[in-house]
C-alpha atoms as a PDB file:
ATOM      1  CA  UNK A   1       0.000   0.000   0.000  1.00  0.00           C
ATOM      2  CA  UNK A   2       1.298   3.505  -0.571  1.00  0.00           C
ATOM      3  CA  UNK A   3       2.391   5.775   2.094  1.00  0.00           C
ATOM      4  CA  UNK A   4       0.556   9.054   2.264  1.00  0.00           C
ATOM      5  CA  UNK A   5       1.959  12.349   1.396  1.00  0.00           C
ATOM      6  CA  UNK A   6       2.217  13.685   5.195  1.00  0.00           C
ATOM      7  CA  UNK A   7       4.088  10.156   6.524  1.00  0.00           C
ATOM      8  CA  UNK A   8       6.474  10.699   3.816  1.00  0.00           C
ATOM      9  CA  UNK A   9       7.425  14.040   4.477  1.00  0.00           C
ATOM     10  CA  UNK A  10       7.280  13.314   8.302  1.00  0.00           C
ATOM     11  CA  UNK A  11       9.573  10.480   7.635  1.00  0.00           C
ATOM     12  CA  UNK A  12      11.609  13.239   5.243  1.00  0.00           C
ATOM     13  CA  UNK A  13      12.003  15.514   7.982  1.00  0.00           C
ATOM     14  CA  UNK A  14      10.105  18.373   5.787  1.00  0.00           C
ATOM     15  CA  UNK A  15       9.497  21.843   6.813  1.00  0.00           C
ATOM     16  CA  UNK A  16       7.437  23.999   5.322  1.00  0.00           C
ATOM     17  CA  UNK A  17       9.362  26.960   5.897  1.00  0.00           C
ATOM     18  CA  UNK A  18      13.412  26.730   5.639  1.00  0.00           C
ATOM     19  CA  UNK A  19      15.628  28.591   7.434  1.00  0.00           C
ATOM     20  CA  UNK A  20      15.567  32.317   6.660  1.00  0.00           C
ATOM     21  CA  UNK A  21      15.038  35.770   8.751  1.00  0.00           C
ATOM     22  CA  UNK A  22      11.176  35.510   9.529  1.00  0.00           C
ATOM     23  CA  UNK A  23      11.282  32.575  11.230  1.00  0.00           C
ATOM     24  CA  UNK A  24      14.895  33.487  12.762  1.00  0.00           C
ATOM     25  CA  UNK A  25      15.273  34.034  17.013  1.00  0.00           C
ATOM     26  CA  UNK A  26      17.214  37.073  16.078  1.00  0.00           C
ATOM     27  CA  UNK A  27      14.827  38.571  13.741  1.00  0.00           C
ATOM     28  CA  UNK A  28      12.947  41.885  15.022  1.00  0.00           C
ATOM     29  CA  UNK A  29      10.154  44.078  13.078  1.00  0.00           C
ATOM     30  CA  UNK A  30       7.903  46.611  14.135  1.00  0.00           C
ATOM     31  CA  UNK A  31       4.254  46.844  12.732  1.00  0.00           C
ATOM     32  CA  UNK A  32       3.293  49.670  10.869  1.00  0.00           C
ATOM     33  CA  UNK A  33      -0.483  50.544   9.204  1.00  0.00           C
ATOM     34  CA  UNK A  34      -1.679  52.771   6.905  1.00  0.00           C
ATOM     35  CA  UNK A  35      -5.392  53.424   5.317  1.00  0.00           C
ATOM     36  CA  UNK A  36      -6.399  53.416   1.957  1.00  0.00           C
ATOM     37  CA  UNK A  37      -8.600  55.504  -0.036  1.00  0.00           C
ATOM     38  CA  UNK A  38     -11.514  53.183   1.454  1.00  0.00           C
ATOM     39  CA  UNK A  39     -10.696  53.778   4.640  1.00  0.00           C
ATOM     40  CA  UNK A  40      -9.799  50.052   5.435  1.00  0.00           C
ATOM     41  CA  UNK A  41      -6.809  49.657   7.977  1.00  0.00           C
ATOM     42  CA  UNK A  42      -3.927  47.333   6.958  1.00  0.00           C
ATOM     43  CA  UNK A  43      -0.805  46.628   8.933  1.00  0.00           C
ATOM     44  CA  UNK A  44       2.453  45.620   7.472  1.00  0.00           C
ATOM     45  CA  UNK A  45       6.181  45.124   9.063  1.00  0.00           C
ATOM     46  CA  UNK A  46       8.771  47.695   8.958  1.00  0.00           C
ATOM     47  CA  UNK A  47      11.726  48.139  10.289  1.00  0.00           C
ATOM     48  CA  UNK A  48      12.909  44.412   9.621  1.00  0.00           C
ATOM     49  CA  UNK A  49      16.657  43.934  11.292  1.00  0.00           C
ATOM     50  CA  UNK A  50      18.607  41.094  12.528  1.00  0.00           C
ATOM     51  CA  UNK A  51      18.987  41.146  16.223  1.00  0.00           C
ATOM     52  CA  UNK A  52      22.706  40.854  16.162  1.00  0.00           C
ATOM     53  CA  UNK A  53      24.289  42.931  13.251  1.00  0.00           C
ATOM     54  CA  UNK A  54      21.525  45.824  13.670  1.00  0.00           C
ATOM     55  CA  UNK A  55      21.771  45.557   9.896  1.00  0.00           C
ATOM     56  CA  UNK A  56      18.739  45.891   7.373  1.00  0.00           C
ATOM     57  CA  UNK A  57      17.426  42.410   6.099  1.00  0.00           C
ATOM     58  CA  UNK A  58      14.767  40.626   3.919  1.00  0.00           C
ATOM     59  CA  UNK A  59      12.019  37.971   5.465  1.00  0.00           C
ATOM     60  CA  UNK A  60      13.858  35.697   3.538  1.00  0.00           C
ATOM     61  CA  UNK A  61      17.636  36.095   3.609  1.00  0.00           C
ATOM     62  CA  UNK A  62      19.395  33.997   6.452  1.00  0.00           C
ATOM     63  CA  UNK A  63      22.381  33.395   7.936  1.00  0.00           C
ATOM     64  CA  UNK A  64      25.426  30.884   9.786  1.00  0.00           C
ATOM     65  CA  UNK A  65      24.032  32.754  13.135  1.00  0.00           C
ATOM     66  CA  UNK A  66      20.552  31.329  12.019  1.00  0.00           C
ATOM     67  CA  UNK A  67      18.325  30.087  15.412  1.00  0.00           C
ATOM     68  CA  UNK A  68      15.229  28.839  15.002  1.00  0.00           C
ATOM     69  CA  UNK A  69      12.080  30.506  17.049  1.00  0.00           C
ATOM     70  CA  UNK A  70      10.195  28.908  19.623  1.00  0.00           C
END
């Protein structure tokens, strides 16, 4: 009998996400928001730096210094 999709990427070890800056213990953001000409609210993240450089990054850059969130 086949195996199902999910036992074989349990078995695989697969992650959804790999390692990069969002998911990173050293990633920090602040939340912004802004209306639109509707007058709906939205919120987006700004100020996206790693925690240990102070340096400017992208959600999905990463690093050797990588640490996964808890």
């Amino acid at each position: 009998m086949a195996k199902k999709v999910d036992e074989i990427k349990a078995e695989m070890g697969f992650l959804r996400k790999a390692p990069c800056c969002a998911n990173c213990a050293h990633f920090t953001t602040q939340k912004g928001t802004f209306t639109d000409w509707r007058n709906q609210e939205y919120t987006y993240d700004k100020m996206l730096r790693c925690g240990l450089g102070g340096f400017k990054v992208g959600k999905s850059n990463w690093c050797a210094k990588y640490e996964r969130k808890q």
